[in-house]
ModelCIF file with pLDDT and N, C-alpha, C, O atoms, coordinates in Angstrom:
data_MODEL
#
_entry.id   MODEL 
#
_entity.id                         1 
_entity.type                       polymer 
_entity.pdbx_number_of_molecules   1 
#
_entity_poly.entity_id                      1 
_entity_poly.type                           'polypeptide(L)' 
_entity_poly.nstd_linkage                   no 
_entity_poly.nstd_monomer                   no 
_entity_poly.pdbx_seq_one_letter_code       
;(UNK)(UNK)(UNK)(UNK)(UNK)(UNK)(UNK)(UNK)(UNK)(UNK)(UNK)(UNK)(UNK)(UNK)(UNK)(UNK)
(UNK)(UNK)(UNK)(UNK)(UNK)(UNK)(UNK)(UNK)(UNK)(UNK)(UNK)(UNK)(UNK)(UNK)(UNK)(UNK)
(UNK)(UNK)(UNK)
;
_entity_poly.pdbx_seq_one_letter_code_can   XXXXXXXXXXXXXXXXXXXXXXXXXXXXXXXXXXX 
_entity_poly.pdbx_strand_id                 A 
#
loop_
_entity_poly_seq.entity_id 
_entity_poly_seq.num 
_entity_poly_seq.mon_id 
_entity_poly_seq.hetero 
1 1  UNK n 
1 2  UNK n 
1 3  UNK n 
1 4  UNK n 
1 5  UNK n 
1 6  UNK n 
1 7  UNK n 
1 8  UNK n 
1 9  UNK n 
1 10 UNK n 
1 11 UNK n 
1 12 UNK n 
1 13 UNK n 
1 14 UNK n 
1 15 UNK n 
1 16 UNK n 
1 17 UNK n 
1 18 UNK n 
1 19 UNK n 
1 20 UNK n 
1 21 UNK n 
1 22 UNK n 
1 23 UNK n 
1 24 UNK n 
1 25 UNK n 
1 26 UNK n 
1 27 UNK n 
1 28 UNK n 
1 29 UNK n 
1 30 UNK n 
1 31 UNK n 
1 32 UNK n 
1 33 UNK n 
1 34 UNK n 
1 35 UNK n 
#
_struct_asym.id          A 
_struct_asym.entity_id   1 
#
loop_
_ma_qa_metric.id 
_ma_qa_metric.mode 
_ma_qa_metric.name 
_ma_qa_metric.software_group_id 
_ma_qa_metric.type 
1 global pLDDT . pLDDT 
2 local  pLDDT . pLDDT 
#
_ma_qa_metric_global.metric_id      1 
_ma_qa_metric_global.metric_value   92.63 
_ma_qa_metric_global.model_id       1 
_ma_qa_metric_global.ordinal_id     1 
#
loop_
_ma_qa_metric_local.label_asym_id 
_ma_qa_metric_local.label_comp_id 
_ma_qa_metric_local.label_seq_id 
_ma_qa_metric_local.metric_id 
_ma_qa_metric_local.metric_value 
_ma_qa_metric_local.model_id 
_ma_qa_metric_local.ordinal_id 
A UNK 1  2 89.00 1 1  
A UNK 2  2 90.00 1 2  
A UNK 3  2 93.00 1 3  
A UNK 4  2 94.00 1 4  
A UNK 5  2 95.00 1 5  
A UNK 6  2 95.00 1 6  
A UNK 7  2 96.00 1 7  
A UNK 8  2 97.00 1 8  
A UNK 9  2 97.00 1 9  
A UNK 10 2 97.00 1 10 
A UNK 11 2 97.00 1 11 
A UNK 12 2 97.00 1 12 
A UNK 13 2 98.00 1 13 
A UNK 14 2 98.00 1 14 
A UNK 15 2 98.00 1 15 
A UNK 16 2 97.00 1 16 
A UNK 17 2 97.00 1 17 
A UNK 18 2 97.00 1 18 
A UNK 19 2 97.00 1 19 
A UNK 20 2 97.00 1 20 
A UNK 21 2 96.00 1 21 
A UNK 22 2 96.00 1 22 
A UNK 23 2 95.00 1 23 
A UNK 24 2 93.00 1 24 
A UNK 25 2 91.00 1 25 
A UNK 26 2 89.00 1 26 
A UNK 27 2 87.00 1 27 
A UNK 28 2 85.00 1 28 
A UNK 29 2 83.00 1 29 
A UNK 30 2 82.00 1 30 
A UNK 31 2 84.00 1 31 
A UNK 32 2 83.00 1 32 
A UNK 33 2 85.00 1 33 
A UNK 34 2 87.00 1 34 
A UNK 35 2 90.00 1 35 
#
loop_
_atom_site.group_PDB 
_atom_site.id 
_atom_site.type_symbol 
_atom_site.label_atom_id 
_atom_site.label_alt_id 
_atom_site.label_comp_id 
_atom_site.label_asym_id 
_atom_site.label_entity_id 
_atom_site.label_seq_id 
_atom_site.pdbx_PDB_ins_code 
_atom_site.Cartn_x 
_atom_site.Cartn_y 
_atom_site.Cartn_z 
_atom_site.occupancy 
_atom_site.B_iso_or_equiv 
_atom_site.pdbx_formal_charge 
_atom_site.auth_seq_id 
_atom_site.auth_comp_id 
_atom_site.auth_asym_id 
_atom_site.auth_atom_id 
_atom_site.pdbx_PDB_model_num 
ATOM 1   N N  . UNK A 1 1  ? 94.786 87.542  47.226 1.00 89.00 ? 1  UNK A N  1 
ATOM 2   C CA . UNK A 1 1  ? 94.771 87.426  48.691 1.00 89.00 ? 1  UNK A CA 1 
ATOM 3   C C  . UNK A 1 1  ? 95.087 88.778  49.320 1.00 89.00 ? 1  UNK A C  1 
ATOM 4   O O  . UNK A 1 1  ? 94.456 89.203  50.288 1.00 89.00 ? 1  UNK A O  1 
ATOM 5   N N  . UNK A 1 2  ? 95.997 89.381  48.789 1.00 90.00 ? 2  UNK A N  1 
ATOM 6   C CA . UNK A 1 2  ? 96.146 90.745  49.496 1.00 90.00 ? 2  UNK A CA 1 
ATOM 7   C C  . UNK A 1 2  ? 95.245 91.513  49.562 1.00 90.00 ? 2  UNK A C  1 
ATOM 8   O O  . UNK A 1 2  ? 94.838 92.013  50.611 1.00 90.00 ? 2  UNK A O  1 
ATOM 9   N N  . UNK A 1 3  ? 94.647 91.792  48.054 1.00 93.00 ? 3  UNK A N  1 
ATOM 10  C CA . UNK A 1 3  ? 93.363 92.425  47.615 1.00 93.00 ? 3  UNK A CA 1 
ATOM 11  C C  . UNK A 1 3  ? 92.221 92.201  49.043 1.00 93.00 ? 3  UNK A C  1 
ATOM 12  O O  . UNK A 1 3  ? 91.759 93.146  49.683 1.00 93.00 ? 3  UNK A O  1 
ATOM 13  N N  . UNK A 1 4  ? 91.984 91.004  49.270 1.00 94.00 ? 4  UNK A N  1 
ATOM 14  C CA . UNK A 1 4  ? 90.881 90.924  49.988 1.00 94.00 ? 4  UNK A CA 1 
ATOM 15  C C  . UNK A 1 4  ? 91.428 90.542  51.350 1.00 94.00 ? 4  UNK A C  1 
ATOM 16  O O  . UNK A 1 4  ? 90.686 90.022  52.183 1.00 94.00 ? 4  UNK A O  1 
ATOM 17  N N  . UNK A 1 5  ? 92.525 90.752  51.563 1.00 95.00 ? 5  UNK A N  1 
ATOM 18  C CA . UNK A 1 5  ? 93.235 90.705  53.279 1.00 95.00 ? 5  UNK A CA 1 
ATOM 19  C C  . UNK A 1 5  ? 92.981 92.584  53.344 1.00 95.00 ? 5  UNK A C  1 
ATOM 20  O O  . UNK A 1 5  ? 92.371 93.095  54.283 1.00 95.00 ? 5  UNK A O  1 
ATOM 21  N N  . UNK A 1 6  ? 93.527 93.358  52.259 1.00 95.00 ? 6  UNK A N  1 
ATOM 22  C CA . UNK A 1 6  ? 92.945 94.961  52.596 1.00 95.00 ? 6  UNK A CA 1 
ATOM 23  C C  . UNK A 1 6  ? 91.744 95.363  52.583 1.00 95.00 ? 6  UNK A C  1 
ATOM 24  O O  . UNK A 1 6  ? 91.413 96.348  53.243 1.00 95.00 ? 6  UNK A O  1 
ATOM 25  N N  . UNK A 1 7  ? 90.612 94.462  51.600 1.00 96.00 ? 7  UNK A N  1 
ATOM 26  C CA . UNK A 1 7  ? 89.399 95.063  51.634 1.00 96.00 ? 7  UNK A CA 1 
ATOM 27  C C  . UNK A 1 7  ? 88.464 94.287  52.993 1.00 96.00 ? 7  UNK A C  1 
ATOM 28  O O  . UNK A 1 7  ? 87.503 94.947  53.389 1.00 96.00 ? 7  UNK A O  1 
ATOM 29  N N  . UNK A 1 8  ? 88.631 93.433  53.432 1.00 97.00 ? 8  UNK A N  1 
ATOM 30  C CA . UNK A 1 8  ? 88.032 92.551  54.360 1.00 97.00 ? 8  UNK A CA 1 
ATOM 31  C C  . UNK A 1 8  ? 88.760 93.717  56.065 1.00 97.00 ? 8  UNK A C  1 
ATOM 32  O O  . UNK A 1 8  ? 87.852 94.281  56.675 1.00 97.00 ? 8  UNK A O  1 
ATOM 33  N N  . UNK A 1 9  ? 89.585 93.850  56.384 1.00 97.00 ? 9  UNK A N  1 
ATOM 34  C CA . UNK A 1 9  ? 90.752 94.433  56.807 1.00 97.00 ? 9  UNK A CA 1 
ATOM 35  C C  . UNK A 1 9  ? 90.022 95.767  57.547 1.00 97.00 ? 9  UNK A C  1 
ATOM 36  O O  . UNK A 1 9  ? 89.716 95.847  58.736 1.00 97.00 ? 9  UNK A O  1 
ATOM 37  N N  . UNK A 1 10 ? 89.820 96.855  56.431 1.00 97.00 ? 10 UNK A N  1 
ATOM 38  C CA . UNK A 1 10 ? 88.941 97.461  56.116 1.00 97.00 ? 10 UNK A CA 1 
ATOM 39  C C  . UNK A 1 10 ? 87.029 97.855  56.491 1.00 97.00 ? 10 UNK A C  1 
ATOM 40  O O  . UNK A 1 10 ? 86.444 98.830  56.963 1.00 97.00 ? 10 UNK A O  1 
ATOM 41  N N  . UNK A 1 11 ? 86.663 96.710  56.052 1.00 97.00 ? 11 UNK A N  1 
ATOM 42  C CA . UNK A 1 11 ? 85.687 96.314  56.153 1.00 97.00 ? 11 UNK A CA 1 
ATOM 43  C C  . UNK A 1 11 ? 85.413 96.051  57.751 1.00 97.00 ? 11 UNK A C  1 
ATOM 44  O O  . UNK A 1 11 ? 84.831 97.023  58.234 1.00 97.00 ? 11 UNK A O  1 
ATOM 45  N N  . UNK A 1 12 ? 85.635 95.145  58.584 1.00 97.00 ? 12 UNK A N  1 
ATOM 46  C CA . UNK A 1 12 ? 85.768 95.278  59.917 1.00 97.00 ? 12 UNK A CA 1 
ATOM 47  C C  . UNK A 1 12 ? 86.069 96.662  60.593 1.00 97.00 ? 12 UNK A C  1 
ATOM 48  O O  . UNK A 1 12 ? 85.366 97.136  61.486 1.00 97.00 ? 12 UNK A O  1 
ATOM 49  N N  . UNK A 1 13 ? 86.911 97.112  60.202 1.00 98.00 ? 13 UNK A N  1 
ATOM 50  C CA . UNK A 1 13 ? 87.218 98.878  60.573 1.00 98.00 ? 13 UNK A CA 1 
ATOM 51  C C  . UNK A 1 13 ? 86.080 99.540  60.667 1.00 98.00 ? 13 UNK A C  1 
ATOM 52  O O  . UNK A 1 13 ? 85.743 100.155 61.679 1.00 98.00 ? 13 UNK A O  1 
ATOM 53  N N  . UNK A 1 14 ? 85.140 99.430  59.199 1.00 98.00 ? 14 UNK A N  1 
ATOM 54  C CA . UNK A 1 14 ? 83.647 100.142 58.872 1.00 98.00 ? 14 UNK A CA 1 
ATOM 55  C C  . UNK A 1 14 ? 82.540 99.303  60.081 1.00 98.00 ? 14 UNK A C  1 
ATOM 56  O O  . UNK A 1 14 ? 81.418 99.700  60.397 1.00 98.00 ? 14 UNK A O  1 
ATOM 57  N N  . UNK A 1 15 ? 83.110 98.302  60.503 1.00 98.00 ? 15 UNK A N  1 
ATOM 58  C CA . UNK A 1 15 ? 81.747 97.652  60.993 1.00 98.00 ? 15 UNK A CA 1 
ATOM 59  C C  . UNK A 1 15 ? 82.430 98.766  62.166 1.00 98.00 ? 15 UNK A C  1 
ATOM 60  O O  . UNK A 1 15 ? 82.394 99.964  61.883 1.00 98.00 ? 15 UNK A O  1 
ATOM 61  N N  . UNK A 1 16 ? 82.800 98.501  62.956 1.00 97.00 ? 16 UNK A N  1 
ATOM 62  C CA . UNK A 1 16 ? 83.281 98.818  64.604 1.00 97.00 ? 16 UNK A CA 1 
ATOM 63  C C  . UNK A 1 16 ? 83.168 100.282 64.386 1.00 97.00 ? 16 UNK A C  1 
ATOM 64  O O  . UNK A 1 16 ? 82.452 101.001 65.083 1.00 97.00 ? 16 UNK A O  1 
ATOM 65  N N  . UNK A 1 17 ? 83.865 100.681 63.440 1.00 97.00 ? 17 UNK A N  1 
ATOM 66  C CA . UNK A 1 17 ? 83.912 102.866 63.299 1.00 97.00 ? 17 UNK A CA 1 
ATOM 67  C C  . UNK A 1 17 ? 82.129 102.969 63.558 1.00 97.00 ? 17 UNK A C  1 
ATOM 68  O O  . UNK A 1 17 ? 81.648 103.864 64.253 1.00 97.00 ? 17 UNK A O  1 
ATOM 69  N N  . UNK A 1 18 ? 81.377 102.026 62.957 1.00 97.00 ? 18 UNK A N  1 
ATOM 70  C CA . UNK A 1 18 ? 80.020 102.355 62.791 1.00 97.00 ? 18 UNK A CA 1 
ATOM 71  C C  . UNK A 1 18 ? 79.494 102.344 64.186 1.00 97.00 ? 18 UNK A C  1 
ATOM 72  O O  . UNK A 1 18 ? 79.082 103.355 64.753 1.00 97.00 ? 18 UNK A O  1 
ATOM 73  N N  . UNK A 1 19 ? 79.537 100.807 64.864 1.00 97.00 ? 19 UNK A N  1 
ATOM 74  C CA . UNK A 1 19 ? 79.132 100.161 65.769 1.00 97.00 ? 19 UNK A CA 1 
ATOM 75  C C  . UNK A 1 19 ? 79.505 101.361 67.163 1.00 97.00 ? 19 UNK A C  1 
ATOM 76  O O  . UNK A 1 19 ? 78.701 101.723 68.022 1.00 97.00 ? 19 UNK A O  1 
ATOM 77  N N  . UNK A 1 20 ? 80.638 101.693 67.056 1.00 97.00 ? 20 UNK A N  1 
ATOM 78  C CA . UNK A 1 20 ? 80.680 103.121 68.069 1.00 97.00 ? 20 UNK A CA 1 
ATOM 79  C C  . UNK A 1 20 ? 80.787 103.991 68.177 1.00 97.00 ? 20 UNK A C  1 
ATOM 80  O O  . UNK A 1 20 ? 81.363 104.564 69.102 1.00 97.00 ? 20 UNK A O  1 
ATOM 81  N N  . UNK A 1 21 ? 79.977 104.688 66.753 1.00 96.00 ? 21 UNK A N  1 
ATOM 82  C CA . UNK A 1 21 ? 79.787 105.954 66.549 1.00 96.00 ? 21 UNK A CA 1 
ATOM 83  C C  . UNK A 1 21 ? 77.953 105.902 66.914 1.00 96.00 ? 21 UNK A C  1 
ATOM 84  O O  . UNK A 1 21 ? 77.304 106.891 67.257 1.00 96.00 ? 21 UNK A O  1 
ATOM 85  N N  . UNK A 1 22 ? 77.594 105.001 66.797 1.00 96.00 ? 22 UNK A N  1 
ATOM 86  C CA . UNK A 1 22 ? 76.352 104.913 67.220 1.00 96.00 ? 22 UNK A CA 1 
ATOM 87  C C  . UNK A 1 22 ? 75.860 104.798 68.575 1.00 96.00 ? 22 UNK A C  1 
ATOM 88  O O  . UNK A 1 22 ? 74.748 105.100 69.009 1.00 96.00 ? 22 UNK A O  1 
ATOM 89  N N  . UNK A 1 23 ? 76.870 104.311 69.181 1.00 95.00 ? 23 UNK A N  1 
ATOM 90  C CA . UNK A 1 23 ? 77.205 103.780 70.767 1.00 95.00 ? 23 UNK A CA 1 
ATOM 91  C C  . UNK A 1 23 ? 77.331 104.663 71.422 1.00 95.00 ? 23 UNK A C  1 
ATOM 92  O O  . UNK A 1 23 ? 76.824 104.654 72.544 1.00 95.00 ? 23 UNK A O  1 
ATOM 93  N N  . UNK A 1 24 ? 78.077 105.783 70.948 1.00 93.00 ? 24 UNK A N  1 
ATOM 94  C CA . UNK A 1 24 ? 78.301 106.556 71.429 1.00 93.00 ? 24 UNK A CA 1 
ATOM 95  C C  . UNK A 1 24 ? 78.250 107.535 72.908 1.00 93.00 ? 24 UNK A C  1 
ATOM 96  O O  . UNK A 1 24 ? 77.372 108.373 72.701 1.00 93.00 ? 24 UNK A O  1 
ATOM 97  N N  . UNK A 1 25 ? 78.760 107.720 74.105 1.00 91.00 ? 25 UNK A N  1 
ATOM 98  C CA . UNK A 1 25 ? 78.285 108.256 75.390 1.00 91.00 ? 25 UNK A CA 1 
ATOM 99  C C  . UNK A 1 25 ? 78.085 109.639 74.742 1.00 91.00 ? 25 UNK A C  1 
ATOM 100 O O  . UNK A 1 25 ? 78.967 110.273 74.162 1.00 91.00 ? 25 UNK A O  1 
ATOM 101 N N  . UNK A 1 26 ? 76.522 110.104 74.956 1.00 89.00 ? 26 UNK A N  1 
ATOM 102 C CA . UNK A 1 26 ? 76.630 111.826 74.692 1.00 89.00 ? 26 UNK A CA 1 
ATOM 103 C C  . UNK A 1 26 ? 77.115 112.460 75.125 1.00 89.00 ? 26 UNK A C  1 
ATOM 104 O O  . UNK A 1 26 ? 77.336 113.402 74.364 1.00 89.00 ? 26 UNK A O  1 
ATOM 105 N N  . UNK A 1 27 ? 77.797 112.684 76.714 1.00 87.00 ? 27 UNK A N  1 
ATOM 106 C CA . UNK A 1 27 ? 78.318 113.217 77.646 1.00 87.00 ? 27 UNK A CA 1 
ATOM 107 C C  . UNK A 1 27 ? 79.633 112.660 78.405 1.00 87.00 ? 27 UNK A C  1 
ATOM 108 O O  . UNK A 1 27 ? 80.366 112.151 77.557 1.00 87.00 ? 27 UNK A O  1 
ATOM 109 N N  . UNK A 1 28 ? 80.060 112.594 79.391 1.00 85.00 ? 28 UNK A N  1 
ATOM 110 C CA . UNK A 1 28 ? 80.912 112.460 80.426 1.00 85.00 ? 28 UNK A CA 1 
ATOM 111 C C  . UNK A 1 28 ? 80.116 111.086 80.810 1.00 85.00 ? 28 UNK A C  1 
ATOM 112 O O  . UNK A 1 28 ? 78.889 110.991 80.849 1.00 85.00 ? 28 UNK A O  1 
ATOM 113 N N  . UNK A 1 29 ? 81.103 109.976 81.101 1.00 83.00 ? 29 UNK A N  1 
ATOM 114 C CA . UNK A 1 29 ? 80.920 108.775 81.713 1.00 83.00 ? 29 UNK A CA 1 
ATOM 115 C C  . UNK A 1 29 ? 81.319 108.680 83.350 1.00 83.00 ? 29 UNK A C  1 
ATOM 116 O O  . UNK A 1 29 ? 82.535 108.809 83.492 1.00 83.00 ? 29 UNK A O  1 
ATOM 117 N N  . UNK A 1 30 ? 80.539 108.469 84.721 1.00 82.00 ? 30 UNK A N  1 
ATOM 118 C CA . UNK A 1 30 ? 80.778 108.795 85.831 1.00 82.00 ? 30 UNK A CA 1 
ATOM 119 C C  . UNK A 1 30 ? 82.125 108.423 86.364 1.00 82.00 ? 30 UNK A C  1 
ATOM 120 O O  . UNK A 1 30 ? 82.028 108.079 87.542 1.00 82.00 ? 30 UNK A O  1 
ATOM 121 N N  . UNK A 1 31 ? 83.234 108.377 85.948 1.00 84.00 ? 31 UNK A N  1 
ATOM 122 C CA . UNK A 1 31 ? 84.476 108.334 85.970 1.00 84.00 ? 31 UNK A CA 1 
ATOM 123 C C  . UNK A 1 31 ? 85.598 109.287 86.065 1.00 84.00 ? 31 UNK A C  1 
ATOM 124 O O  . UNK A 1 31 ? 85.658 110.342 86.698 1.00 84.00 ? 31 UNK A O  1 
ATOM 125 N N  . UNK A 1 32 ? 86.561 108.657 85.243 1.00 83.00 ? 32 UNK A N  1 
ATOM 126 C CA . UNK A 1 32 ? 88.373 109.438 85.225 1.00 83.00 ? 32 UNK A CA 1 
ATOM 127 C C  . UNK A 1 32 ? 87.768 110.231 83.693 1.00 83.00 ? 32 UNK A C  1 
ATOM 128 O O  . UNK A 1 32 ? 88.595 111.047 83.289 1.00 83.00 ? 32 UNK A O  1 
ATOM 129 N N  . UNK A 1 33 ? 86.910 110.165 83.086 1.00 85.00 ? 33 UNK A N  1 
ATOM 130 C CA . UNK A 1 33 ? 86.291 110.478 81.465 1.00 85.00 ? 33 UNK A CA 1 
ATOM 131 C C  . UNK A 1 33 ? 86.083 112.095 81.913 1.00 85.00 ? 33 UNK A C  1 
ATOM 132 O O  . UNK A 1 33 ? 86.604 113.050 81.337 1.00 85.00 ? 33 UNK A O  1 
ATOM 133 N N  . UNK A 1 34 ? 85.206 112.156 83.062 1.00 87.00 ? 34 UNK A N  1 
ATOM 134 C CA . UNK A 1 34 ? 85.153 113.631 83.293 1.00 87.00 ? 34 UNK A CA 1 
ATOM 135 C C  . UNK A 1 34 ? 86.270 114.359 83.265 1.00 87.00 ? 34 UNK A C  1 
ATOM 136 O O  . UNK A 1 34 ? 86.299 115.405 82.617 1.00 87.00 ? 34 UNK A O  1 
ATOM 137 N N  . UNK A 1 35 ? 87.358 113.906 83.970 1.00 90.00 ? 35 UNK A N  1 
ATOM 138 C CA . UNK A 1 35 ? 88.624 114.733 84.029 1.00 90.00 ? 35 UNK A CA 1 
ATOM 139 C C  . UNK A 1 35 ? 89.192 115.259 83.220 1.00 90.00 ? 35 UNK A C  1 
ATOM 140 O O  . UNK A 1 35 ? 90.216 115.885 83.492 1.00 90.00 ? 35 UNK A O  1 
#
């Protein structure tokens, strides 16, 4: 259970790190982001 509470854990981390590295804004968002 631990084994796969760290690799599952993990695994979600890789989905989302992915999901908004792809997402990514190229620039400044028309906001407080510029500042």
């Amino acid at each position: 259970y631990k084994k796969w509470n760290t690799i599952l854990g993990w695994f979600s981390f890789a989905v989302a790190l992915i999901t908004y590295t792809l997402t990514l804004e190229p620039t400044v968002s028309s906001w407080d982001c510029g500042e």
